[in-house]
N, C-alpha and C. Protein backbone atom coordinates (compact mmCIF):
# COMPACT_ATOMS: atom_id res chain seq x y z
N UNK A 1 28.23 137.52 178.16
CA UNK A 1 28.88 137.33 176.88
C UNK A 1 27.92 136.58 175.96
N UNK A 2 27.49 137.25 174.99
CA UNK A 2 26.88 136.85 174.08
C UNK A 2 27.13 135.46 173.02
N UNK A 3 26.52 134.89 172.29
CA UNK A 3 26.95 133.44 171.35
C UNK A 3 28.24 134.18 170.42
N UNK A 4 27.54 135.29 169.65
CA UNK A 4 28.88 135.53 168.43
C UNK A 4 30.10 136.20 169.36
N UNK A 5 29.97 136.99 170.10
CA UNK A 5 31.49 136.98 171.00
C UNK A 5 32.15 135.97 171.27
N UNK A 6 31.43 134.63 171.50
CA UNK A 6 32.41 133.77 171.90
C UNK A 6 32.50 132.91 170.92
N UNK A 7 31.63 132.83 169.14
CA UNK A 7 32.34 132.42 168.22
C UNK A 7 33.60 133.09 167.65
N UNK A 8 33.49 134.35 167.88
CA UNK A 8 34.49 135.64 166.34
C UNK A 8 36.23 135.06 167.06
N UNK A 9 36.57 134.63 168.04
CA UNK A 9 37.70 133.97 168.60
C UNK A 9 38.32 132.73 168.03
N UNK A 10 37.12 131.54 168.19
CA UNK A 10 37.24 130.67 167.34
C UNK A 10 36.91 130.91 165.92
N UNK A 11 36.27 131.37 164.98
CA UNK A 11 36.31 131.31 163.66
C UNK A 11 37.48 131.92 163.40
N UNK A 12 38.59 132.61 164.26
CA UNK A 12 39.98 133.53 163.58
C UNK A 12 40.75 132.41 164.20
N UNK A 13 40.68 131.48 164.74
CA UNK A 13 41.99 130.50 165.42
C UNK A 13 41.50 129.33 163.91
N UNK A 14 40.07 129.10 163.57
CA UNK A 14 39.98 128.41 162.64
C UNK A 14 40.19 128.54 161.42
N UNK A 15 40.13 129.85 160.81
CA UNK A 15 41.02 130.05 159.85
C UNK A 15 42.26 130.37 160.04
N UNK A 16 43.31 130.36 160.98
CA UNK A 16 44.50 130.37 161.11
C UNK A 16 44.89 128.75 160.75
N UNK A 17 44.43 128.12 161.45
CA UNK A 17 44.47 126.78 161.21
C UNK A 17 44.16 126.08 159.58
N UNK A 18 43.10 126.95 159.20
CA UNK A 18 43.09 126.33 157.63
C UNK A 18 44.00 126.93 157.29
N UNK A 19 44.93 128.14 157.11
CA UNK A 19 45.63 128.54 156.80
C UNK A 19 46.98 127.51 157.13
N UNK A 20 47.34 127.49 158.01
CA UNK A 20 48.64 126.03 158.57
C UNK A 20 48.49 125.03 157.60
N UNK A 21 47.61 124.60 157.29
CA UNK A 21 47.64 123.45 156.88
C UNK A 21 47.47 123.98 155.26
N UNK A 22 46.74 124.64 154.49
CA UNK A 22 47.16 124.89 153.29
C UNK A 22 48.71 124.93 153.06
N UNK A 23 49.45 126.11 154.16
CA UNK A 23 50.97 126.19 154.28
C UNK A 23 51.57 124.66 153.98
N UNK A 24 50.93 123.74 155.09
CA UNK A 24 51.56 122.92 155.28
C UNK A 24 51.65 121.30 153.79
N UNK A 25 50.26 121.51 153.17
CA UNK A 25 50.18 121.37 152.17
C UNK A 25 51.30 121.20 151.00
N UNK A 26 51.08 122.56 151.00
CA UNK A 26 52.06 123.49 149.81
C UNK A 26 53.47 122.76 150.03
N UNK A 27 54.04 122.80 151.40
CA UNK A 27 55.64 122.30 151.48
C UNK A 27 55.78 120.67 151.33
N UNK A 28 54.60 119.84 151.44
CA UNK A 28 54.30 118.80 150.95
C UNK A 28 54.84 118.44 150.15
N UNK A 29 53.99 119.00 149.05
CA UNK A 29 54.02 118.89 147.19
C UNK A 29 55.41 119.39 146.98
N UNK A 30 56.02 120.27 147.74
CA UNK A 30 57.23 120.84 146.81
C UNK A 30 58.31 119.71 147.19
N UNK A 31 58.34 118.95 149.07
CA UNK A 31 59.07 117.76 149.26
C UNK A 31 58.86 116.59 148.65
N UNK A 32 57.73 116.70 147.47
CA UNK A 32 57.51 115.47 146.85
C UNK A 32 58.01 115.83 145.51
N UNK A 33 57.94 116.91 145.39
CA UNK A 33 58.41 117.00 143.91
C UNK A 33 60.36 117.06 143.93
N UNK A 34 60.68 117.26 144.93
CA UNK A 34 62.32 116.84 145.12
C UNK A 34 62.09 115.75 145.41
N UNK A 35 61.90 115.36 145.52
CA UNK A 35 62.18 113.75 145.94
C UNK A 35 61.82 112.57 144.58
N UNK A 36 61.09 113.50 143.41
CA UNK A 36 60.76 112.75 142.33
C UNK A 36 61.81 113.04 141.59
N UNK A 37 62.49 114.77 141.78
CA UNK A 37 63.65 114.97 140.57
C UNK A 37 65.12 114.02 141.48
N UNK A 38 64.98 113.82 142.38
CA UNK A 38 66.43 113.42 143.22
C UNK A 38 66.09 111.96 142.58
N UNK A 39 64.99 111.21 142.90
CA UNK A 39 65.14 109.42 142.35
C UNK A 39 65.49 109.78 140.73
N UNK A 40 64.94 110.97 139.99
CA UNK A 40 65.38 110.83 138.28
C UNK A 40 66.87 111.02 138.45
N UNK A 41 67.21 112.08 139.01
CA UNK A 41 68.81 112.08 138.80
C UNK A 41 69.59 111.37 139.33
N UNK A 42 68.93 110.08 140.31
CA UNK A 42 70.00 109.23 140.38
C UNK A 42 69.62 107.69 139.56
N UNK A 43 68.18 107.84 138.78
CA UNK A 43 67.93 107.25 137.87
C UNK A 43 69.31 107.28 136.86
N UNK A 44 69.22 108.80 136.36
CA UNK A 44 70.07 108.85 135.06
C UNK A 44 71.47 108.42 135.63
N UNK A 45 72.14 109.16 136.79
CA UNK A 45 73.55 108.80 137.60
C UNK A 45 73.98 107.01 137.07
N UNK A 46 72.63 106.29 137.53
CA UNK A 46 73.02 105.12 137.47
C UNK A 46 73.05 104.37 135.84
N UNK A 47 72.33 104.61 134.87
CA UNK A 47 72.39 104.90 133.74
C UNK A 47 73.86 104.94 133.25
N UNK A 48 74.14 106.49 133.30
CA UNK A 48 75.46 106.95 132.51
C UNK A 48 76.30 106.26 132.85
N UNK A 49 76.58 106.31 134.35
CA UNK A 49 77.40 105.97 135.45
C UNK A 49 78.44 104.64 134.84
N UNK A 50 77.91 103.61 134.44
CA UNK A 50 79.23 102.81 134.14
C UNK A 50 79.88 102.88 132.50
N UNK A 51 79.09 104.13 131.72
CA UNK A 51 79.97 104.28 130.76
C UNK A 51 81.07 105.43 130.77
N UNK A 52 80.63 106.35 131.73
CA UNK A 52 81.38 107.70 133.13
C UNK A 52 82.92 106.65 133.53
N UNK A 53 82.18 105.44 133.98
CA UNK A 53 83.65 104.37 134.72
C UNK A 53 85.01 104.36 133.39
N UNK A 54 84.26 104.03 132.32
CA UNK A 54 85.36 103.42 131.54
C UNK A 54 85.52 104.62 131.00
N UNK A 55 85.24 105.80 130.65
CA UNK A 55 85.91 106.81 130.17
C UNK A 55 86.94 107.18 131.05
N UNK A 56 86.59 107.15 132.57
CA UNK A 56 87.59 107.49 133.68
C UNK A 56 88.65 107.01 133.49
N UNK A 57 88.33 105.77 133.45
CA UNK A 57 89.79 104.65 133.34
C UNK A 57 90.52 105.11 131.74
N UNK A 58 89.70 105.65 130.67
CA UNK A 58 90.83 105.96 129.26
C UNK A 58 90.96 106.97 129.87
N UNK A 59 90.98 107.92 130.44
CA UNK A 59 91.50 109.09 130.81
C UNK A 59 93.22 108.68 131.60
N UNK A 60 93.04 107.63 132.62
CA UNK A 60 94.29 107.32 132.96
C UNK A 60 95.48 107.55 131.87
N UNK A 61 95.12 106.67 130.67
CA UNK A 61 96.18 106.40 129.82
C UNK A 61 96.30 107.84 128.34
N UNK A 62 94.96 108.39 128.57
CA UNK A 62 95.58 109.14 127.61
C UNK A 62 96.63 110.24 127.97
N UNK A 63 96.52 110.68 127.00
CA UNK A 63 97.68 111.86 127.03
C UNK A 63 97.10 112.85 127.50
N UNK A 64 96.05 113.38 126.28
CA UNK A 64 95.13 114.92 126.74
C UNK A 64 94.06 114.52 126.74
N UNK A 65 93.33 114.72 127.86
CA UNK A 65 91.68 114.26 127.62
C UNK A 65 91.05 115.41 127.49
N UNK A 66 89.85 115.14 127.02
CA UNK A 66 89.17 116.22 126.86
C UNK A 66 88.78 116.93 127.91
N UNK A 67 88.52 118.23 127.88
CA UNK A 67 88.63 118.99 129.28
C UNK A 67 86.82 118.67 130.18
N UNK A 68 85.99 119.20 128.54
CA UNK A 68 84.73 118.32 128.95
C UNK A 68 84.56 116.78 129.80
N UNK A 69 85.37 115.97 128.99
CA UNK A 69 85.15 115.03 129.75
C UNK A 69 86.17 114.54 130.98
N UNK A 70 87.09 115.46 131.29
CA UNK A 70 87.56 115.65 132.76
C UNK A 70 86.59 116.05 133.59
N UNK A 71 85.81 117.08 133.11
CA UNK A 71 84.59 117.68 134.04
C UNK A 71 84.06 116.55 134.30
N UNK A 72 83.35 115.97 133.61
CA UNK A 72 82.05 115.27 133.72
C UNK A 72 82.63 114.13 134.76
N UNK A 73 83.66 113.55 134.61
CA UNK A 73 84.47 112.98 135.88
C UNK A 73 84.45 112.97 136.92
N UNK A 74 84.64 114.40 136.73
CA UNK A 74 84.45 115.28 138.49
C UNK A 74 83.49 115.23 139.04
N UNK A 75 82.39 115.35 138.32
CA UNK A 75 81.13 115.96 138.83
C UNK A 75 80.87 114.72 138.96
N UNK A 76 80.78 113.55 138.41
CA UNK A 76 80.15 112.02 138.81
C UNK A 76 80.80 111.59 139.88
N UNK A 77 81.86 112.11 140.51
CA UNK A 77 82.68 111.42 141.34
C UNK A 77 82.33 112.46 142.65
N UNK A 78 81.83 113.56 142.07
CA UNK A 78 81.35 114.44 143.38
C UNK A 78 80.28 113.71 143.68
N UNK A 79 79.40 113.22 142.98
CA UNK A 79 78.07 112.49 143.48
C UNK A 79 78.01 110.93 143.83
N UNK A 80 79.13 110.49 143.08
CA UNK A 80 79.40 108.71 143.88
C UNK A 80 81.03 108.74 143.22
N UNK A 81 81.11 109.10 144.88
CA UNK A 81 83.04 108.84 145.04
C UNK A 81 83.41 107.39 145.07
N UNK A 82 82.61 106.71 145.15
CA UNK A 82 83.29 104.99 145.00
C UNK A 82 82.64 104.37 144.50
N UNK A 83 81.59 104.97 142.77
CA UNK A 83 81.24 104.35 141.99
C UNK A 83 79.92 103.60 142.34
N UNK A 84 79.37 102.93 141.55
CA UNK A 84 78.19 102.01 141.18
C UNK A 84 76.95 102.81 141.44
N UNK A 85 75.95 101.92 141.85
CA UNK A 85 74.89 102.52 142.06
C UNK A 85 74.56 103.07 143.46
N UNK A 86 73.78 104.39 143.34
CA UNK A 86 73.09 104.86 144.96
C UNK A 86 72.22 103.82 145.02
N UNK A 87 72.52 103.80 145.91
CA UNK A 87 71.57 102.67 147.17
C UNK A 87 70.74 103.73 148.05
N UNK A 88 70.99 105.09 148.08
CA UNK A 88 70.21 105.58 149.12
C UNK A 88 69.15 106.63 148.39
């Protein structure tokens, strides 16, 4: 068995391997880039979030609330059901 027979094995396991790791790369950057929009949106969550509280609470007493801001209720309460700030 000649030298390049027993490189052409390894140079295809070694670009498989650069290949893995470009892959692996790539899913990197995209788990970092969720993880930058998830801290903004619970940036803003915490933001809105206690002026979200006291609209909740005039909603108790009004009569008709606005349907918009029934939504927006919902949806803050889908993301922190017992209020304040994420901690996680």
């Amino acid at each position: 068995m000649n030298l390049t027979s027993q490189m052409t094995p390894i140079v295809h396991e070694v670009a498989a391997l650069e290949q893995l790791v470009e892959q692996q790369r790539n899913i990197i950057a995209d788990l970092q880039k969720e993880a930058e929009f998830a801290t903004a949106k619970n940036e803003l969550i915490d933001l809105v979030g206690p002026a979200i509280e006291r609209q909740e609470a005039y909603l108790t007493v009004r009569s008709k609330p606005s349907p918009n801001m029934q939504r927006i209720v919902e949806l803050y309460r889908q993301l922190r059901p017992t209020g304040g700030r994420n901690e996680g």
